[in-house]
PDB file of N, CA and C in Angstrom:
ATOM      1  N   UNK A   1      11.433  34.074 169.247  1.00  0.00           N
ATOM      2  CA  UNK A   1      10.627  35.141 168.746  1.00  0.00           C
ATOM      3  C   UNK A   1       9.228  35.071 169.329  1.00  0.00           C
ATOM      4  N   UNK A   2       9.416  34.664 170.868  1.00  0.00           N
ATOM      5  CA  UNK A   2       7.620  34.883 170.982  1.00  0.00           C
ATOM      6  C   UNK A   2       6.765  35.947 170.896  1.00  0.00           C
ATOM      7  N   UNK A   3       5.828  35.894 170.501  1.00  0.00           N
ATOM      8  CA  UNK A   3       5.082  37.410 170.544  1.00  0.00           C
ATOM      9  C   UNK A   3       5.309  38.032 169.358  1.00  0.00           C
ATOM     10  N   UNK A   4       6.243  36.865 168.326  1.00  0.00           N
ATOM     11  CA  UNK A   4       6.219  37.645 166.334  1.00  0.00           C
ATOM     12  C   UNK A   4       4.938  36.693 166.068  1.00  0.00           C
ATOM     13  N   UNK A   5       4.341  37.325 165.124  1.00  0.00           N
ATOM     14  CA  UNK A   5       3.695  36.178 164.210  1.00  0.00           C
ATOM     15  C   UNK A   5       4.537  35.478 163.226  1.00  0.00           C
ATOM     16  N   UNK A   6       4.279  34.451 162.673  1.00  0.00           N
ATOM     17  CA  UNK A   6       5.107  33.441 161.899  1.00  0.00           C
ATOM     18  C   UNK A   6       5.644  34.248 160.551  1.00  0.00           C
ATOM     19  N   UNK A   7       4.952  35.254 159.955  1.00  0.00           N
ATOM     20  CA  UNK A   7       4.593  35.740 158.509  1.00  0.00           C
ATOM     21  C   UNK A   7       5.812  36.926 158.542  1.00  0.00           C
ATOM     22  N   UNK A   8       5.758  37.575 160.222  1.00  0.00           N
ATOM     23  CA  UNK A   8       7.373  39.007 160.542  1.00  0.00           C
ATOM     24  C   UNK A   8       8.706  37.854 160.091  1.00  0.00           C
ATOM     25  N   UNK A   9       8.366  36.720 161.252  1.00  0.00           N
ATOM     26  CA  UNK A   9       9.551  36.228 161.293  1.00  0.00           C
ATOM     27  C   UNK A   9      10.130  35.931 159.823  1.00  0.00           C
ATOM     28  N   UNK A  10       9.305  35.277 158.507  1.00  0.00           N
ATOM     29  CA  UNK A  10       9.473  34.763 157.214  1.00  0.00           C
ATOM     30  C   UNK A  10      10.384  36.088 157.094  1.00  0.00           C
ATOM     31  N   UNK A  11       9.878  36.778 156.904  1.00  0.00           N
ATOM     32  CA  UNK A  11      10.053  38.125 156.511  1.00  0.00           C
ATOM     33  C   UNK A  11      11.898  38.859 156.738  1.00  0.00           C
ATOM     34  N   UNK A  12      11.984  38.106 157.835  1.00  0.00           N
ATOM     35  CA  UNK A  12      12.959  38.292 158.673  1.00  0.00           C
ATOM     36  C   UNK A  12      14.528  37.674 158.447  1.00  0.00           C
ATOM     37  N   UNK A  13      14.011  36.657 157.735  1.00  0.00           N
ATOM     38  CA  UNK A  13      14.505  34.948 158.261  1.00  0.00           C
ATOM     39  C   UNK A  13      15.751  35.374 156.547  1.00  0.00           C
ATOM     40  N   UNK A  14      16.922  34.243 157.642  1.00  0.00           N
ATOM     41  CA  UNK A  14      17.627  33.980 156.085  1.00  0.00           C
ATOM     42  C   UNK A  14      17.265  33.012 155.587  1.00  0.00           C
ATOM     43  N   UNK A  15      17.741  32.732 154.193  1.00  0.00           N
ATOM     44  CA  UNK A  15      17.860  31.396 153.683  1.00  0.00           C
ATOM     45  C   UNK A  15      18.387  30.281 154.225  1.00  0.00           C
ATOM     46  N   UNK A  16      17.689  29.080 154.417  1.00  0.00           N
ATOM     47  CA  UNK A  16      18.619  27.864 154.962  1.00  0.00           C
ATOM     48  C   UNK A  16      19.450  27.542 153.906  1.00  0.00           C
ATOM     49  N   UNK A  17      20.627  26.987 154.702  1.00  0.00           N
ATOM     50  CA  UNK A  17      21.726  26.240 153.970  1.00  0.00           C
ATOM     51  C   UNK A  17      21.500  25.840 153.016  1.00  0.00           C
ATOM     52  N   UNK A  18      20.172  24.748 153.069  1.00  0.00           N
ATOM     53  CA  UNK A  18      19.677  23.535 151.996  1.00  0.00           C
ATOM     54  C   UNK A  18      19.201  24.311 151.124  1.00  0.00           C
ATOM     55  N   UNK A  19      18.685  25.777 151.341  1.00  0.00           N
ATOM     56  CA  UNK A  19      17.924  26.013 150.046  1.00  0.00           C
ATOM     57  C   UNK A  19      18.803  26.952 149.153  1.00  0.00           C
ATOM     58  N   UNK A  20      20.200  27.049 149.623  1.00  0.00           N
ATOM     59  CA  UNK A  20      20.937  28.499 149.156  1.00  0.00           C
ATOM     60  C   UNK A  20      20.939  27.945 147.328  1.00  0.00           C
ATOM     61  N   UNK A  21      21.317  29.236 146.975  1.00  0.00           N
ATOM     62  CA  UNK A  21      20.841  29.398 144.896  1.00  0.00           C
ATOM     63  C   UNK A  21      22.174  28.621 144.531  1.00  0.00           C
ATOM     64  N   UNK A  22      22.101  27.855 143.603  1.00  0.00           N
ATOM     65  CA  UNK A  22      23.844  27.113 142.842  1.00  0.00           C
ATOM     66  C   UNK A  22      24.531  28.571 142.045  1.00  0.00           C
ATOM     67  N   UNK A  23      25.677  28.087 141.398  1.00  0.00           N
ATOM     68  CA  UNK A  23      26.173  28.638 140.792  1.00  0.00           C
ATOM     69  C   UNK A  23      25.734  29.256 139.443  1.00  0.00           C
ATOM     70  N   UNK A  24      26.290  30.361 139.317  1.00  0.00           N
ATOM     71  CA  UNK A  24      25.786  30.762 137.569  1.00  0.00           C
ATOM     72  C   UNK A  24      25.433  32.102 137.860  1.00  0.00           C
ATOM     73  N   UNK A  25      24.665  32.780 136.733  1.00  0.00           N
ATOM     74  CA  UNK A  25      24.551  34.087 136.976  1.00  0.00           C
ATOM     75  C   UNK A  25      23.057  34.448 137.518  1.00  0.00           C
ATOM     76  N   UNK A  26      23.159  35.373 138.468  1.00  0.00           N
ATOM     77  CA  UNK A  26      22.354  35.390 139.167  1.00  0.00           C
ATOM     78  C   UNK A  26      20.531  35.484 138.583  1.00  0.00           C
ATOM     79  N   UNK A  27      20.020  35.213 137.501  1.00  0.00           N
ATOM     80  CA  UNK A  27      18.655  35.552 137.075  1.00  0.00           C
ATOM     81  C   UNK A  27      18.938  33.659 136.880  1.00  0.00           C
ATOM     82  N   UNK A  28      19.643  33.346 136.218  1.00  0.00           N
ATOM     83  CA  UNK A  28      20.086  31.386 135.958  1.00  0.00           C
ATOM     84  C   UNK A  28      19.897  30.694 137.278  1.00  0.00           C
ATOM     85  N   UNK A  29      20.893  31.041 138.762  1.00  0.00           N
ATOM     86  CA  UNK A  29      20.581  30.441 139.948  1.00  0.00           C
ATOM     87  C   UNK A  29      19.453  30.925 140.522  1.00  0.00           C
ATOM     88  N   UNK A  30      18.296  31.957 140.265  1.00  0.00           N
ATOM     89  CA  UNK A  30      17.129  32.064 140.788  1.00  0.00           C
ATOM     90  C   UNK A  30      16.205  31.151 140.201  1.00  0.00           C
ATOM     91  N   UNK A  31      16.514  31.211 138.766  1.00  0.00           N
ATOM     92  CA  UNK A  31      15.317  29.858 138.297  1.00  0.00           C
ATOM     93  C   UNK A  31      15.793  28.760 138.527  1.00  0.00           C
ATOM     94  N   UNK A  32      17.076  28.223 138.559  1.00  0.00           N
ATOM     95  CA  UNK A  32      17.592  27.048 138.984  1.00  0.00           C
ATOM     96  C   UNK A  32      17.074  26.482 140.711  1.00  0.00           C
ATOM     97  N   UNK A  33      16.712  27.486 141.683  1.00  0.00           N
ATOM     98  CA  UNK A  33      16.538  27.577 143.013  1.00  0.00           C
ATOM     99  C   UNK A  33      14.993  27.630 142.670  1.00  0.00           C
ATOM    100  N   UNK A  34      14.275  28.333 142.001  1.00  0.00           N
ATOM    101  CA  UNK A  34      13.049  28.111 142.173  1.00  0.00           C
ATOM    102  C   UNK A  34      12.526  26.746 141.735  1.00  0.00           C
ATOM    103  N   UNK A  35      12.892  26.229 140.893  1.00  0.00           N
ATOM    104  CA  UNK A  35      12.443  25.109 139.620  1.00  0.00           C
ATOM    105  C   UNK A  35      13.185  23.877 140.991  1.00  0.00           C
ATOM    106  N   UNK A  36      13.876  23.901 141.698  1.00  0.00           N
ATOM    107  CA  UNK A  36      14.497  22.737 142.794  1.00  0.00           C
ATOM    108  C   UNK A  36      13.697  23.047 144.179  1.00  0.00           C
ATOM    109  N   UNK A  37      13.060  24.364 144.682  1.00  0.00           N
ATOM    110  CA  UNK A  37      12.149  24.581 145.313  1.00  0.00           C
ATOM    111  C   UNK A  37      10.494  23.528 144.802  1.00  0.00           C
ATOM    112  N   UNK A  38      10.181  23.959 143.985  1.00  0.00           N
ATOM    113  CA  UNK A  38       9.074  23.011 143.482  1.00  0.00           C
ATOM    114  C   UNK A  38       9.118  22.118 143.185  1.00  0.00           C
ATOM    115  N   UNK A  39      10.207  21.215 143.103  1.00  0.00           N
ATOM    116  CA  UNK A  39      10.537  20.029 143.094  1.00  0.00           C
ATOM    117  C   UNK A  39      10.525  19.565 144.230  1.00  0.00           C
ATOM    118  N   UNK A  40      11.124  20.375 145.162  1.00  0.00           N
ATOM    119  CA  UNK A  40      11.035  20.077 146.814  1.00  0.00           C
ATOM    120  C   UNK A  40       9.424  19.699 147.296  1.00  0.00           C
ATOM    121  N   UNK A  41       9.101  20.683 146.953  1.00  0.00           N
ATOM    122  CA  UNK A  41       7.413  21.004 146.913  1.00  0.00           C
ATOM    123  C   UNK A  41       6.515  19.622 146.977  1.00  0.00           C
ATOM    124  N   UNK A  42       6.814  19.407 145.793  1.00  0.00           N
ATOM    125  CA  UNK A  42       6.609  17.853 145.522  1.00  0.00           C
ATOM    126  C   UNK A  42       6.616  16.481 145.738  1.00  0.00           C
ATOM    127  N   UNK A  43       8.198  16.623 145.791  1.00  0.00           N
ATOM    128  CA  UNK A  43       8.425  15.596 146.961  1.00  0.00           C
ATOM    129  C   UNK A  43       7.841  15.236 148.399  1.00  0.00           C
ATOM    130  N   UNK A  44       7.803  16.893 148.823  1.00  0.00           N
ATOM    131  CA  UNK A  44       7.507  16.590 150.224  1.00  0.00           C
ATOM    132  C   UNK A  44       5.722  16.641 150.476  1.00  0.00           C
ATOM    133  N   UNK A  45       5.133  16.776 149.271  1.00  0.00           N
ATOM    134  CA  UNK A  45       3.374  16.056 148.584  1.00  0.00           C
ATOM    135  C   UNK A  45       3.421  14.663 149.016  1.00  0.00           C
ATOM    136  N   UNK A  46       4.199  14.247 148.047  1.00  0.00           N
ATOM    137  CA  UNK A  46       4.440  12.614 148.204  1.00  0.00           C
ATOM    138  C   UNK A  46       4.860  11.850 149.552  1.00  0.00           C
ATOM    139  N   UNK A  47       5.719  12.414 150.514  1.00  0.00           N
ATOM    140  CA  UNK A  47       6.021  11.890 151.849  1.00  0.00           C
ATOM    141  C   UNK A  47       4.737  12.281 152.648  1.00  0.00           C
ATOM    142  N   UNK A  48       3.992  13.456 152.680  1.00  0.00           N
ATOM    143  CA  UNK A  48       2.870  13.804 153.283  1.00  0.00           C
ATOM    144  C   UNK A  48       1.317  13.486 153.440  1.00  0.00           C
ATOM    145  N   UNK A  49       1.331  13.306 151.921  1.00  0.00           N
ATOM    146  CA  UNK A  49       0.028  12.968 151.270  1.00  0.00           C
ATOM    147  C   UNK A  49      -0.603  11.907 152.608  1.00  0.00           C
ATOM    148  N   UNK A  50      -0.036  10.910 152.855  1.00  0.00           N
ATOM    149  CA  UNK A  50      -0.505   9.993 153.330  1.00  0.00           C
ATOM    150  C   UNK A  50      -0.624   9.872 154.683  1.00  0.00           C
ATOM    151  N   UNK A  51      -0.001  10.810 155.399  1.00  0.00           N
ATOM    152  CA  UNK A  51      -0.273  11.711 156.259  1.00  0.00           C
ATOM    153  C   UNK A  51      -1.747  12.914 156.536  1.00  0.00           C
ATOM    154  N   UNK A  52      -2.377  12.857 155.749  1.00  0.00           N
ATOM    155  CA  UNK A  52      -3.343  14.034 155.489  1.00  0.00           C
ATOM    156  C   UNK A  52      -2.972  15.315 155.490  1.00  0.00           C
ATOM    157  N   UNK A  53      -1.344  15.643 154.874  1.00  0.00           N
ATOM    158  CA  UNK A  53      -1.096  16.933 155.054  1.00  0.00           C
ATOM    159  C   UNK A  53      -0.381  17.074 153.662  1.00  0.00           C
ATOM    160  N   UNK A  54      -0.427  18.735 153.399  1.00  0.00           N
ATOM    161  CA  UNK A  54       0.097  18.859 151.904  1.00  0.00           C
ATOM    162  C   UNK A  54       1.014  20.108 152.288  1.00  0.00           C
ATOM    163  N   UNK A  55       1.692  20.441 150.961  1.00  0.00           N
ATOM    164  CA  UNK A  55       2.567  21.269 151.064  1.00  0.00           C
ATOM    165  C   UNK A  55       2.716  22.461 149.900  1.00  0.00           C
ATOM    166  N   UNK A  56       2.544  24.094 150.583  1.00  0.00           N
ATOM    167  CA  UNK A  56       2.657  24.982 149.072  1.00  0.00           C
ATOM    168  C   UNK A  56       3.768  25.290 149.333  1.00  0.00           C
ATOM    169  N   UNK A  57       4.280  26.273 148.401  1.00  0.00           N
ATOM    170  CA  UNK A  57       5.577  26.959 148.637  1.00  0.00           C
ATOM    171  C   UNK A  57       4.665  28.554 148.536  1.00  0.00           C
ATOM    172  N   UNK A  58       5.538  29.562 149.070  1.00  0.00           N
ATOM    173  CA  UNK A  58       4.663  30.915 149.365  1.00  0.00           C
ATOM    174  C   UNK A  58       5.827  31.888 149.244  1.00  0.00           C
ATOM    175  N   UNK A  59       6.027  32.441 148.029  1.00  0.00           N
ATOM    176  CA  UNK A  59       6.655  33.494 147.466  1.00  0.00           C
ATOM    177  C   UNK A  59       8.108  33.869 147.914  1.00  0.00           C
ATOM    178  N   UNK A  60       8.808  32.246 147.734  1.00  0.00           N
ATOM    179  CA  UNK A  60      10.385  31.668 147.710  1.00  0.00           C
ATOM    180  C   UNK A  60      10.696  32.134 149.131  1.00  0.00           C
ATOM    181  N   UNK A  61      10.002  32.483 150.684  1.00  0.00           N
ATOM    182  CA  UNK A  61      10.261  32.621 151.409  1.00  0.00           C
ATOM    183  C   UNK A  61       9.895  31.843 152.760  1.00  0.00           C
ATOM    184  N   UNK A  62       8.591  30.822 152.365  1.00  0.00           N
ATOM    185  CA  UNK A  62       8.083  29.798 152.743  1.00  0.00           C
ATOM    186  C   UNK A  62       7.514  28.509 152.807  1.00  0.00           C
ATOM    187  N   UNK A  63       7.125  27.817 153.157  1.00  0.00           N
ATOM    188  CA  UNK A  63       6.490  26.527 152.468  1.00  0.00           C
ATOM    189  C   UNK A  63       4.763  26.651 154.082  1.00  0.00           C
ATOM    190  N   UNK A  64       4.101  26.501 152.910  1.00  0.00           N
ATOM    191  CA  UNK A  64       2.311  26.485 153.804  1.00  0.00           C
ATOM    192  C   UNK A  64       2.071  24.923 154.216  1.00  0.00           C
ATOM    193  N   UNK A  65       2.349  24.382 155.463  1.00  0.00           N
ATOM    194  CA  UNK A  65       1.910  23.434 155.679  1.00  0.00           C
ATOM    195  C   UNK A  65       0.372  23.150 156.308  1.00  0.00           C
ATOM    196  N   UNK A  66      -0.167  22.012 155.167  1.00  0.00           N
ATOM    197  CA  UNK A  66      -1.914  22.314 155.723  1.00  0.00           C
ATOM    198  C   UNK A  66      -2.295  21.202 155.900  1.00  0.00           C
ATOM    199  N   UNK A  67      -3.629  20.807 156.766  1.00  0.00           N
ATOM    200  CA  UNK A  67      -4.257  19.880 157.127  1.00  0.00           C
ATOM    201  C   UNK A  67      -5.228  19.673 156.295  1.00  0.00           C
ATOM    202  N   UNK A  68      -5.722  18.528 156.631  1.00  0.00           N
ATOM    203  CA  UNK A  68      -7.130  18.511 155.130  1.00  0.00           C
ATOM    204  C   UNK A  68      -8.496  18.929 155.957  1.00  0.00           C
ATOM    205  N   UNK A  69      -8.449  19.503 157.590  1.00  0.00           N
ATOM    206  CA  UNK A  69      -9.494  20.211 158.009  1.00  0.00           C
ATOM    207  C   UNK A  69      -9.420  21.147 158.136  1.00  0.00           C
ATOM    208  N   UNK A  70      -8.416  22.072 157.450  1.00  0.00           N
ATOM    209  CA  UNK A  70      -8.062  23.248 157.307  1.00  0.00           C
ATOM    210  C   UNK A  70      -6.735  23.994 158.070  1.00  0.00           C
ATOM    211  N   UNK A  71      -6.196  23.575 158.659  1.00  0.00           N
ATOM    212  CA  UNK A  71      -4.887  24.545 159.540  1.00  0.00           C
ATOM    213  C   UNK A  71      -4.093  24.425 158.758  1.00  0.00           C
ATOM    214  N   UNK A  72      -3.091  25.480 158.951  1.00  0.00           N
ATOM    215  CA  UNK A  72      -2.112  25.525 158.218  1.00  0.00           C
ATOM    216  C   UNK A  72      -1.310  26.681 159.054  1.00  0.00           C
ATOM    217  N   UNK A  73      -0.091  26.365 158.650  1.00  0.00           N
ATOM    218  CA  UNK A  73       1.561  26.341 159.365  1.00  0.00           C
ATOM    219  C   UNK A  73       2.408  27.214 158.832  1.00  0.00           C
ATOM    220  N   UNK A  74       2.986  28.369 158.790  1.00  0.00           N
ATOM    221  CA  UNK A  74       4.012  28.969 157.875  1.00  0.00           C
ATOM    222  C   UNK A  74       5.386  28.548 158.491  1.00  0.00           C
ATOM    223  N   UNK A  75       5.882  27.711 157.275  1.00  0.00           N
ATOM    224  CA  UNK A  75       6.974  27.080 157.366  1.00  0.00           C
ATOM    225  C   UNK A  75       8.446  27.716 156.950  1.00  0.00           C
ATOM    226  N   UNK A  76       9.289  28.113 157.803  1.00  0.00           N
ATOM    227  CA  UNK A  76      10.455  29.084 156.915  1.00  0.00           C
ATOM    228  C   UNK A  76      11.934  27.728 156.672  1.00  0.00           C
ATOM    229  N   UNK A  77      11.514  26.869 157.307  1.00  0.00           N
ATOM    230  CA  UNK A  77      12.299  25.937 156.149  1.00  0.00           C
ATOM    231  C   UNK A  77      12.189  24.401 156.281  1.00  0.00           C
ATOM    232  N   UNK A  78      12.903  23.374 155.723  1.00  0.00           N
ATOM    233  CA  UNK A  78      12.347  21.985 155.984  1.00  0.00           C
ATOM    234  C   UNK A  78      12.332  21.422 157.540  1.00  0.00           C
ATOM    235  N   UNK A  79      13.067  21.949 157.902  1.00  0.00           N
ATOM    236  CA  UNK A  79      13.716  21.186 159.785  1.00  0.00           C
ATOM    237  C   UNK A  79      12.216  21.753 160.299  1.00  0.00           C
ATOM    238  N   UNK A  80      12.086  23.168 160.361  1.00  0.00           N
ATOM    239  CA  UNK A  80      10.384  23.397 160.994  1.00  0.00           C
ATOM    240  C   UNK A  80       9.224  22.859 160.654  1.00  0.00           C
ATOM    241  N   UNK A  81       9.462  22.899 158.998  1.00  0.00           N
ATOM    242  CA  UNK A  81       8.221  22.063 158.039  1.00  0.00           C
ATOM    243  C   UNK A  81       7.929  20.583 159.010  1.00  0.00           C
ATOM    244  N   UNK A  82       9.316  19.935 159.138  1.00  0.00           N
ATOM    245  CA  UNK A  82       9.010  18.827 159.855  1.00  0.00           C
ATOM    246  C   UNK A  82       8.683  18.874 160.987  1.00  0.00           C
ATOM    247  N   UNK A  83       8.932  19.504 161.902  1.00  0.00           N
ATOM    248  CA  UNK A  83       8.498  19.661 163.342  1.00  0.00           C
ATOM    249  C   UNK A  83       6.774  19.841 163.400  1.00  0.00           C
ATOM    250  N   UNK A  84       6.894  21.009 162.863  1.00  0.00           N
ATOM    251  CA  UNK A  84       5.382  21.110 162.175  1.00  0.00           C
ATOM    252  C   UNK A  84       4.325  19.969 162.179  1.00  0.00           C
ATOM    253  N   UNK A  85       4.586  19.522 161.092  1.00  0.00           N
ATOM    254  CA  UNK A  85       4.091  18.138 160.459  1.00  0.00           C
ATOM    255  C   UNK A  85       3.968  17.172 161.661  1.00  0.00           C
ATOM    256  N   UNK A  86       5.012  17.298 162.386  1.00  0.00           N
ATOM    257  CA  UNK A  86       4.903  15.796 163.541  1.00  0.00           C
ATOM    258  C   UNK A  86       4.064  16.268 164.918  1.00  0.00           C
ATOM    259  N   UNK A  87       4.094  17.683 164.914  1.00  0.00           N
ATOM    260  CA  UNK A  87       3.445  18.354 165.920  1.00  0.00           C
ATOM    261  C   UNK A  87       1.579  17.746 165.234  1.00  0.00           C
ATOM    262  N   UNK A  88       1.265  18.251 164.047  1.00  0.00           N
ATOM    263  CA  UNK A  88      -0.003  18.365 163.963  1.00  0.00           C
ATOM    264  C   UNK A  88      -0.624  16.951 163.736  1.00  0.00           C
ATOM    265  N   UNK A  89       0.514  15.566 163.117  1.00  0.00           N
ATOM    266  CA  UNK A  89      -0.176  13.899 163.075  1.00  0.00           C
ATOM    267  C   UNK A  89      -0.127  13.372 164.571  1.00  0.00           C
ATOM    268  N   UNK A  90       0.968  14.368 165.577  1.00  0.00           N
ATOM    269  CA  UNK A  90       1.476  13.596 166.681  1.00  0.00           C
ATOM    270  C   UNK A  90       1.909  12.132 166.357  1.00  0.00           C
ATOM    271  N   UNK A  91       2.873  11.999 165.382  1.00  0.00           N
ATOM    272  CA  UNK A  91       3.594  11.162 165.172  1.00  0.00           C
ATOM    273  C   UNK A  91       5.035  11.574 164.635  1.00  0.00           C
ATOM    274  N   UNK A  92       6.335  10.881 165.010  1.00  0.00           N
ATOM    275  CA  UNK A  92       7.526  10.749 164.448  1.00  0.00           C
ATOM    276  C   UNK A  92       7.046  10.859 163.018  1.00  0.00           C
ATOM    277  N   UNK A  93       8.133  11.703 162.059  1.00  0.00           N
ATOM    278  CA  UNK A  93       7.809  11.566 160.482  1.00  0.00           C
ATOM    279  C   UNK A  93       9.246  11.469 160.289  1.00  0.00           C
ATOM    280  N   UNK A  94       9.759  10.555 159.092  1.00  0.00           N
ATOM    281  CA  UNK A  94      11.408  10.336 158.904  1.00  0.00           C
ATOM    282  C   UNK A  94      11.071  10.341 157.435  1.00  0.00           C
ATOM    283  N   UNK A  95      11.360  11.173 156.895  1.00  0.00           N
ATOM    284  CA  UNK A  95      11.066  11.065 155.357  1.00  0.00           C
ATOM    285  C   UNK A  95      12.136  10.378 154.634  1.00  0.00           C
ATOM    286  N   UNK A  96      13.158   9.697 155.396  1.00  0.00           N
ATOM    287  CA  UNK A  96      14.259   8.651 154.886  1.00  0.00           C
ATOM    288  C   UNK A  96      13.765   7.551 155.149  1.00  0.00           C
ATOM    289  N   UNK A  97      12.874   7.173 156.086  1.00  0.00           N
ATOM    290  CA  UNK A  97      12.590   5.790 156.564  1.00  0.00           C
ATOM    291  C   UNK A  97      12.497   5.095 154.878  1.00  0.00           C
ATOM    292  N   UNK A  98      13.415   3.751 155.470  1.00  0.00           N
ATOM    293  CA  UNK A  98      13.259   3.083 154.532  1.00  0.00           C
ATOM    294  C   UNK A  98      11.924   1.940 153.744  1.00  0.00           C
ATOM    295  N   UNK A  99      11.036   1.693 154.852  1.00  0.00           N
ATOM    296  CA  UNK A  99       9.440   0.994 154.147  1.00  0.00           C
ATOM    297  C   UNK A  99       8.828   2.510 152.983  1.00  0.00           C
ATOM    298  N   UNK A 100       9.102   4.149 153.288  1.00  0.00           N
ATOM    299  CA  UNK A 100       8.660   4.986 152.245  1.00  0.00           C
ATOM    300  C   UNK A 100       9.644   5.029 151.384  1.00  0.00           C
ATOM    301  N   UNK A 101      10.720   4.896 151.279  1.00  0.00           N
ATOM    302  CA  UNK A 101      11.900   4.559 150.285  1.00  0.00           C
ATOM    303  C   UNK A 101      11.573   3.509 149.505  1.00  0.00           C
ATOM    304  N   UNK A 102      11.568   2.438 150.004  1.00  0.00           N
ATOM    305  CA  UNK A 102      11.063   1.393 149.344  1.00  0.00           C
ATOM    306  C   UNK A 102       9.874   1.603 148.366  1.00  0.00           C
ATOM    307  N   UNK A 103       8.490   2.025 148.958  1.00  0.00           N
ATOM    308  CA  UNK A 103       7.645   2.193 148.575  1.00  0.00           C
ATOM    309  C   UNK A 103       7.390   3.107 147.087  1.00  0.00           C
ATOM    310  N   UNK A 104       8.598   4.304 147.395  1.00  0.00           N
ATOM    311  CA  UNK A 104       8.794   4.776 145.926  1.00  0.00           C
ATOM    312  C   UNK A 104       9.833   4.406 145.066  1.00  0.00           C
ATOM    313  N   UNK A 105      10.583   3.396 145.249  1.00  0.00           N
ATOM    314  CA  UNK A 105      11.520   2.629 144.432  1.00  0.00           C
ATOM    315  C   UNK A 105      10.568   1.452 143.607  1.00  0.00           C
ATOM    316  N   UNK A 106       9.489   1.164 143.847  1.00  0.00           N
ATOM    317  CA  UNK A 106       8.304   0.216 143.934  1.00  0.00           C
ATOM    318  C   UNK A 106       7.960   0.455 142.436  1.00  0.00           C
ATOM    319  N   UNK A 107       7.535   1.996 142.564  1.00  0.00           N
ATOM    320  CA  UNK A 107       6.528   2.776 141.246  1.00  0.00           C
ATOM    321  C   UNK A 107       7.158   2.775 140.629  1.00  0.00           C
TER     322      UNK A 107
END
């Protein structure tokens, strides 16, 4: 999509796999998908934080990845979120690595 801005493409974009709604009736799997979205949210606070980067979610169609000197990233799902993220520390990020696994098995 060169030559879209990031915000057409959101716009554009399906749902990833990882984020599709569970079962139940459909107003139940939207809050069930939102309420596991912000949980996501969260999590991926905690893998980042220490990184100098944070994470919003932006109206169930994105996640805002930001720097603490201000840039920020429109993310349309985790695989980019991460690319993202490793593009702007210029470092590998493995949010399985096991020393940050450890580290929250710790607390």
């Amino acid at each position: 999509m060169a030559g879209m801005c990031s915000l057409c493409g959101t716009l554009y974009s399906t749902r990833h796999w990882a984020e599709a709604p569970g079962a139940g009736g459909a107003v139940d799997a939207r809050r069930a998908w939102l309420r596991d979205r912000l949980r996501r949210v969260e999590l991926l606070n905690r893998v980042l934080r220490p990184l100098a980067l944070s994470v919003d979610e932006w109206e169930g169609a994105a996640y805002v990845l930001r720097t603490r000197t201000g840039e920020s990233v429109l993310c349309a799902d985790l695989a980019t979120l991460f690319a993202e993220a490793e593009r702007l520390t210029h470092r590998r990020i493995d949010p399985l690595d096991p020393e940050l696994l450890a580290r929250w098995n710790a607390r």
